[in-house]
PDB file of N, CA and C in Angstrom:
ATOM      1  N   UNK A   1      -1.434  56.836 -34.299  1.00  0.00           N
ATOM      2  CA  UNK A   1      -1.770  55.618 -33.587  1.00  0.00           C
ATOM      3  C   UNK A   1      -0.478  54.971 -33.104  1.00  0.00           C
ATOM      4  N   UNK A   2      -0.094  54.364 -31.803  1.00  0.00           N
ATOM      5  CA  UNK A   2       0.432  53.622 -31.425  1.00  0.00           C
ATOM      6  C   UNK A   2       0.558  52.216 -31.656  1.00  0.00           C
ATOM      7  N   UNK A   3       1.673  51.451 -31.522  1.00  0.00           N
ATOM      8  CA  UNK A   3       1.410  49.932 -31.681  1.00  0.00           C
ATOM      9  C   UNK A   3       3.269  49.221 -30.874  1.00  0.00           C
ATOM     10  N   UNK A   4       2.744  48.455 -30.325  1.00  0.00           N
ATOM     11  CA  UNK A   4       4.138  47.915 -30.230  1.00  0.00           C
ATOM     12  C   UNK A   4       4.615  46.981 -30.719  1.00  0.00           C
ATOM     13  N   UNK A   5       6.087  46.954 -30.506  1.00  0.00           N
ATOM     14  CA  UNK A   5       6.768  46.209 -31.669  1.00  0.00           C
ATOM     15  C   UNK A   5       6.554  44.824 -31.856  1.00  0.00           C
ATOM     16  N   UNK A   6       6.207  44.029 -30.765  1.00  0.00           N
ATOM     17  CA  UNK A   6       6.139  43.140 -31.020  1.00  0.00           C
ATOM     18  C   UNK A   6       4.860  42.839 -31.637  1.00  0.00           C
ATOM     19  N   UNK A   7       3.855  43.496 -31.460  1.00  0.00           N
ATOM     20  CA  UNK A   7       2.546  43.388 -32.196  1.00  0.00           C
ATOM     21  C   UNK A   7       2.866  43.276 -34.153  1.00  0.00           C
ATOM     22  N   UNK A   8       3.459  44.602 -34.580  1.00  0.00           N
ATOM     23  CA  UNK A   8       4.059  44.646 -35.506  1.00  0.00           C
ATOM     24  C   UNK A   8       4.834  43.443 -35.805  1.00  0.00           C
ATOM     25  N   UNK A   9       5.835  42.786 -35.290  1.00  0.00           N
ATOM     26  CA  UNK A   9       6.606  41.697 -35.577  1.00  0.00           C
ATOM     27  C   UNK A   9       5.570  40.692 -35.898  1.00  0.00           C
ATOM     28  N   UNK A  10       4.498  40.569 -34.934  1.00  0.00           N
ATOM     29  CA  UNK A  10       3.608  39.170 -35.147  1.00  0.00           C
ATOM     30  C   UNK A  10       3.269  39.331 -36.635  1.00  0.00           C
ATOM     31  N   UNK A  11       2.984  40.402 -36.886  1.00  0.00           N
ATOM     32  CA  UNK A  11       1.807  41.021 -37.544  1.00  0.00           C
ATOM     33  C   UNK A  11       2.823  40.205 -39.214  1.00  0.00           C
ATOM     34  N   UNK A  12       4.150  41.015 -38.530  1.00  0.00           N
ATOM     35  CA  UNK A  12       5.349  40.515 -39.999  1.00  0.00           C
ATOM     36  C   UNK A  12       5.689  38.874 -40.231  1.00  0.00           C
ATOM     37  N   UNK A  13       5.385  38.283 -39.166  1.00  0.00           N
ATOM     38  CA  UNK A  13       5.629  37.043 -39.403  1.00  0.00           C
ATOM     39  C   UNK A  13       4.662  36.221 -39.930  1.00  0.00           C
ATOM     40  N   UNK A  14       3.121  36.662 -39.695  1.00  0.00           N
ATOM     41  CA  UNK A  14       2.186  35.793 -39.767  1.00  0.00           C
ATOM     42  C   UNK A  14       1.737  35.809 -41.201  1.00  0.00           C
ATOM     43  N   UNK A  15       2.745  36.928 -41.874  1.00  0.00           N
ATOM     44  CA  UNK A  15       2.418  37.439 -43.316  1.00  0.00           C
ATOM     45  C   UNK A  15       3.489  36.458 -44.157  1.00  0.00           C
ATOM     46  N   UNK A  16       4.110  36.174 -43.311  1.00  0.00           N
ATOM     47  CA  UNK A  16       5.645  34.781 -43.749  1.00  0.00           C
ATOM     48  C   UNK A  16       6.636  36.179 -44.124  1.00  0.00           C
ATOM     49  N   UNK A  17       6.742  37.329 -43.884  1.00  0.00           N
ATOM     50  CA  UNK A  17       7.865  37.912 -43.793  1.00  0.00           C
ATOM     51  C   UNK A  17       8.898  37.911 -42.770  1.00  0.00           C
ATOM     52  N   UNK A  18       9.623  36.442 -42.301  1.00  0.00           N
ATOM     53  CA  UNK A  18      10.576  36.095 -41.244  1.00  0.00           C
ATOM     54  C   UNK A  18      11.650  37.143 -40.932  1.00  0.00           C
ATOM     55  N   UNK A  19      12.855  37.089 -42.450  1.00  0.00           N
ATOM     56  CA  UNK A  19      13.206  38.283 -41.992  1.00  0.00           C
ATOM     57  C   UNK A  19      13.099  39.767 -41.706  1.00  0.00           C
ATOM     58  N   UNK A  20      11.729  40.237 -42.156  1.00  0.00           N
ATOM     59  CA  UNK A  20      11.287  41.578 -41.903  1.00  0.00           C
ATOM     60  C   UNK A  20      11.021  41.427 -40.663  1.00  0.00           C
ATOM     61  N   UNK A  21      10.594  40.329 -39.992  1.00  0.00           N
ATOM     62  CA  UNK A  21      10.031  40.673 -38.555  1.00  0.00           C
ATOM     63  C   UNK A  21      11.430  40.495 -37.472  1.00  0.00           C
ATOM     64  N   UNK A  22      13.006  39.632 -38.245  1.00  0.00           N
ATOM     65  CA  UNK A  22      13.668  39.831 -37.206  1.00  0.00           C
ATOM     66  C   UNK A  22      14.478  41.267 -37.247  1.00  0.00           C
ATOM     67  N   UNK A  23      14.736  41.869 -38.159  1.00  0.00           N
ATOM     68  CA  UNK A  23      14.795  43.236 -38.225  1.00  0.00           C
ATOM     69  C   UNK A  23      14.048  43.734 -37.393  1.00  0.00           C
ATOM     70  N   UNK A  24      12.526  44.057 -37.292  1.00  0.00           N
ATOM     71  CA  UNK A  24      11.936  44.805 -36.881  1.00  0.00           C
ATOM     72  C   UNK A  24      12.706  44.410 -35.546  1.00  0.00           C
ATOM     73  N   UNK A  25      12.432  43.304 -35.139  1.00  0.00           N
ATOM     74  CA  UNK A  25      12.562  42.780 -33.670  1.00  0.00           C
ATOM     75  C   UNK A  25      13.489  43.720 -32.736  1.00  0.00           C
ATOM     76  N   UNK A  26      14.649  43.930 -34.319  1.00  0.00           N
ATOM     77  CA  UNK A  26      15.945  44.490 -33.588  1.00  0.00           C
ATOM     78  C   UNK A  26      16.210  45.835 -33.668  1.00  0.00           C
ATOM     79  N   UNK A  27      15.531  46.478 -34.283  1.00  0.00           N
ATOM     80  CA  UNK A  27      15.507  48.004 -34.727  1.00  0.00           C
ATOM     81  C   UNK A  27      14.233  48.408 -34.434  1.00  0.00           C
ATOM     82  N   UNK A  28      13.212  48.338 -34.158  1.00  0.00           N
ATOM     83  CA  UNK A  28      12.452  49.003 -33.762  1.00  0.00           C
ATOM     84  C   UNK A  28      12.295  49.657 -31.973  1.00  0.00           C
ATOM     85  N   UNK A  29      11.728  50.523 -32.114  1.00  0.00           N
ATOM     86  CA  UNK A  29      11.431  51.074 -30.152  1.00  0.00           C
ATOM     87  C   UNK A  29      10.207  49.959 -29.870  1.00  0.00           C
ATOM     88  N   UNK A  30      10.585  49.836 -28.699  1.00  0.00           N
ATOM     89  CA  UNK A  30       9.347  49.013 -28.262  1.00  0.00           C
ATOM     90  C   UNK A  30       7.983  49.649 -27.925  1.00  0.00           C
ATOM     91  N   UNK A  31       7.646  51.479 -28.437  1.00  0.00           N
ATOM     92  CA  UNK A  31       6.527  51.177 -28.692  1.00  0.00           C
ATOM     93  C   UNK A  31       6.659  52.381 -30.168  1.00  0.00           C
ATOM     94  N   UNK A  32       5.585  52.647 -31.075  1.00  0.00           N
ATOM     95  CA  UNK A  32       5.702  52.974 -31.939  1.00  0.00           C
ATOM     96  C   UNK A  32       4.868  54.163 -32.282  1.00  0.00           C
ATOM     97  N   UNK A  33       4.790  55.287 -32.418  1.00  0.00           N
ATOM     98  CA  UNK A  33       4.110  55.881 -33.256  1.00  0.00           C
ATOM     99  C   UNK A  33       4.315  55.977 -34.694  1.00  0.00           C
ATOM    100  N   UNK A  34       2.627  55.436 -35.222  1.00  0.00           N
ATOM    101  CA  UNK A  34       2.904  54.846 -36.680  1.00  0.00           C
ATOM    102  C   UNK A  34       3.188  55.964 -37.900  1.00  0.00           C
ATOM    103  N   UNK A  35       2.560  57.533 -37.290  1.00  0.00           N
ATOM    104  CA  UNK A  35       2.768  58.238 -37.736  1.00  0.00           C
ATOM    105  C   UNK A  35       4.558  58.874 -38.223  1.00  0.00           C
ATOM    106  N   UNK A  36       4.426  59.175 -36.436  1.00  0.00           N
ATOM    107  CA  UNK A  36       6.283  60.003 -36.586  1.00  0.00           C
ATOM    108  C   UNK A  36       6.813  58.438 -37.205  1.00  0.00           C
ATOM    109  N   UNK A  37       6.741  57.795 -36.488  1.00  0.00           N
ATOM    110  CA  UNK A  37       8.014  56.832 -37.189  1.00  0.00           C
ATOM    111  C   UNK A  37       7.755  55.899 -38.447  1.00  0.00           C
ATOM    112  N   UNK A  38       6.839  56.362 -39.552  1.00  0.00           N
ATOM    113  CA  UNK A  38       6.351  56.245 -40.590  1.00  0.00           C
ATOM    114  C   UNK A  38       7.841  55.918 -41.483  1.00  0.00           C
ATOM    115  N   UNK A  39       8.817  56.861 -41.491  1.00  0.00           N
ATOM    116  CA  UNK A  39      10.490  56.584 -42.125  1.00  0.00           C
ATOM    117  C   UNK A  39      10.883  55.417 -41.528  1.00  0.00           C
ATOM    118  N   UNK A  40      10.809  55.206 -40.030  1.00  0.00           N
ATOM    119  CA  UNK A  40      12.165  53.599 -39.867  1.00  0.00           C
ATOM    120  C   UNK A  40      11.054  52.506 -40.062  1.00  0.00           C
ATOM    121  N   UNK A  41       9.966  52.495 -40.321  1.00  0.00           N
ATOM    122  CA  UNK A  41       9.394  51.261 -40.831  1.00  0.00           C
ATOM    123  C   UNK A  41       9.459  51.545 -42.390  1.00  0.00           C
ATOM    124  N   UNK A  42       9.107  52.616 -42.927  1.00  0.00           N
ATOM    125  CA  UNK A  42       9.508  52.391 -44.572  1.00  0.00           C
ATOM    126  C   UNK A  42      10.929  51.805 -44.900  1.00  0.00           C
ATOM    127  N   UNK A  43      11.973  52.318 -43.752  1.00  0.00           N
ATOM    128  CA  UNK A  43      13.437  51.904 -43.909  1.00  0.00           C
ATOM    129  C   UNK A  43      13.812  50.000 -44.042  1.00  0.00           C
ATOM    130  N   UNK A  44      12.595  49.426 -43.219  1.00  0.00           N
ATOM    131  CA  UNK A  44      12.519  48.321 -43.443  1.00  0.00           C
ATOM    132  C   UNK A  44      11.939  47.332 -43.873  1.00  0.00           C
ATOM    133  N   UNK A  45      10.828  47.811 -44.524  1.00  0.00           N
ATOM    134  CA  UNK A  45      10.352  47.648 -46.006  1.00  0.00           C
ATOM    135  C   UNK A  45       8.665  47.556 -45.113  1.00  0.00           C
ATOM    136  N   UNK A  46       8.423  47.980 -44.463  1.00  0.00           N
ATOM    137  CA  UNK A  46       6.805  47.747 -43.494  1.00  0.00           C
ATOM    138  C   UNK A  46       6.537  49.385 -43.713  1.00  0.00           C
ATOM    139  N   UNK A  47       5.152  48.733 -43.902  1.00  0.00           N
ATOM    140  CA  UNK A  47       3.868  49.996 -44.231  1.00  0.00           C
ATOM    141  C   UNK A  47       3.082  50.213 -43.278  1.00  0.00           C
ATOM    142  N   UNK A  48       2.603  51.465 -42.700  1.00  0.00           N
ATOM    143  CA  UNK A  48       1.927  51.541 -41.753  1.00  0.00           C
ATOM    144  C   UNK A  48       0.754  51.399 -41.898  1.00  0.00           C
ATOM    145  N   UNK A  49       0.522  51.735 -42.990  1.00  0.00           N
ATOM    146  CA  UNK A  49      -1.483  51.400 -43.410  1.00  0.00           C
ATOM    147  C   UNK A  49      -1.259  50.012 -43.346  1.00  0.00           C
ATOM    148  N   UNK A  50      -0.453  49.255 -44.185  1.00  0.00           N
ATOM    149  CA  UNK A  50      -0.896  47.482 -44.472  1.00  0.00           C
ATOM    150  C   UNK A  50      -0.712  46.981 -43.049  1.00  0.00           C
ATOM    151  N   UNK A  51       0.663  47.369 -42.087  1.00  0.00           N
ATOM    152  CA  UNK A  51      -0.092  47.189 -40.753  1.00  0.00           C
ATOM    153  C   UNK A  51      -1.151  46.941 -39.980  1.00  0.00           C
ATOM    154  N   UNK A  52      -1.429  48.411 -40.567  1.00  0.00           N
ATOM    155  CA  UNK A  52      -3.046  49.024 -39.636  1.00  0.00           C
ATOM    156  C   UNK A  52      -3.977  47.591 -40.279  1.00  0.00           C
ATOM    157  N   UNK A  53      -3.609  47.173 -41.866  1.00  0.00           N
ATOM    158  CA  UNK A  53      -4.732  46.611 -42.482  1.00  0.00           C
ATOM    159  C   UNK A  53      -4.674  45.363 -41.860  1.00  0.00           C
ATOM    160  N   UNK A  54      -3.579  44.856 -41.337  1.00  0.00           N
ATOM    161  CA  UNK A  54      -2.968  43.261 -41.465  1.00  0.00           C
ATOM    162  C   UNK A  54      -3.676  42.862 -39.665  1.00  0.00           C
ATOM    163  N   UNK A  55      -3.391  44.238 -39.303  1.00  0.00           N
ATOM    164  CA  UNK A  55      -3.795  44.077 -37.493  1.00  0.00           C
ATOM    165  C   UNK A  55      -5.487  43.955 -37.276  1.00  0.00           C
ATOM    166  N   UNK A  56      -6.400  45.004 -37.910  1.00  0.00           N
ATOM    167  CA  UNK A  56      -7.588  44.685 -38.759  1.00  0.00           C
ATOM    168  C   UNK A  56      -7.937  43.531 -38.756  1.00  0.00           C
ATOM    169  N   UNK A  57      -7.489  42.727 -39.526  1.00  0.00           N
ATOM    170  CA  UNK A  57      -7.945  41.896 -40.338  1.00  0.00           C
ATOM    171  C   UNK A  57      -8.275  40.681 -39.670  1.00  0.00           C
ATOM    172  N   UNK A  58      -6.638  40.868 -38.883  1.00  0.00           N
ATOM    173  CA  UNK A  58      -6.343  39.597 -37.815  1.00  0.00           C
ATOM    174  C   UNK A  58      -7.203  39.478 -36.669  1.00  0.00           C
ATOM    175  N   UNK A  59      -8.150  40.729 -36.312  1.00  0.00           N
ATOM    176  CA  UNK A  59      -9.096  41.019 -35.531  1.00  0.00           C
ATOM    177  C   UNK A  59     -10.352  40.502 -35.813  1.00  0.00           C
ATOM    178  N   UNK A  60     -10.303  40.633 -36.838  1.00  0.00           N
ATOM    179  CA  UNK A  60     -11.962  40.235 -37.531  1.00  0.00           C
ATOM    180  C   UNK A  60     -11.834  38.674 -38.023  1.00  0.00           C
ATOM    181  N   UNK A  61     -10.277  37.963 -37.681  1.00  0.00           N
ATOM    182  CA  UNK A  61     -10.419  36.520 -37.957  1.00  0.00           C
ATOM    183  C   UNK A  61     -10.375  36.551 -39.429  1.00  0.00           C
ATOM    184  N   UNK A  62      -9.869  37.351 -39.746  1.00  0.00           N
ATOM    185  CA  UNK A  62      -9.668  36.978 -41.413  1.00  0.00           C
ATOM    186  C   UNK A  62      -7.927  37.570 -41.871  1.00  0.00           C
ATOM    187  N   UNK A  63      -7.709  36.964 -42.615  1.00  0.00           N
ATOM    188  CA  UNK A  63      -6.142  36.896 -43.592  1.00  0.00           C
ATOM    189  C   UNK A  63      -6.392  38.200 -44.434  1.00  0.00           C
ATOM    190  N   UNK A  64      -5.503  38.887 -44.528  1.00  0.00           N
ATOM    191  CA  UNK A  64      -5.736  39.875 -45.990  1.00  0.00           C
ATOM    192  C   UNK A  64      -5.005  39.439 -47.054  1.00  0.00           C
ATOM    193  N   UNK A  65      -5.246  39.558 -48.292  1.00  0.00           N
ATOM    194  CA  UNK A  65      -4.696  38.720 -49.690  1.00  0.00           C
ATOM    195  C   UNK A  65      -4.027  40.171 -50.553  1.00  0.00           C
ATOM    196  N   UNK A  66      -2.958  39.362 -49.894  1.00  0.00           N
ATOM    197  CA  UNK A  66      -2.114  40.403 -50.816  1.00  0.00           C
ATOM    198  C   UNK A  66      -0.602  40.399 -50.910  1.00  0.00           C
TER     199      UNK A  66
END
């Protein structure tokens, strides 16, 4: 699956992870495969499932607790 970075960044900020999302901001490609590039988001402490879960969630109007 694809996603771009800034989607991801929202995704890191809205979780109150500020500086994970200005990292991402600055190291990530602006667009992503969550698969291949599964390593430079582990490198910066982001998960691609809790992503997938956090982007989800934010869709359906709900917060995930965790």
């Amino acid at each position: 699956m694809y996603m771009e970075r800034d989607t991801i960044v929202a995704i890191l900020r809205s979780g109150g992870h500020h500086d994970l999302a200005i990292q991402a901001a600055c190291a990530l490609p602006r667009y992503l495969d969550l698969d291949r590039d599964a390593a430079l988001l582990h490198r910066l402490g982001a998960n691609a499932d809790s992503l997938l879960e956090d982007l989800q969630a934010s869709s359906d109007g709900r917060a995930r607790t965790s």
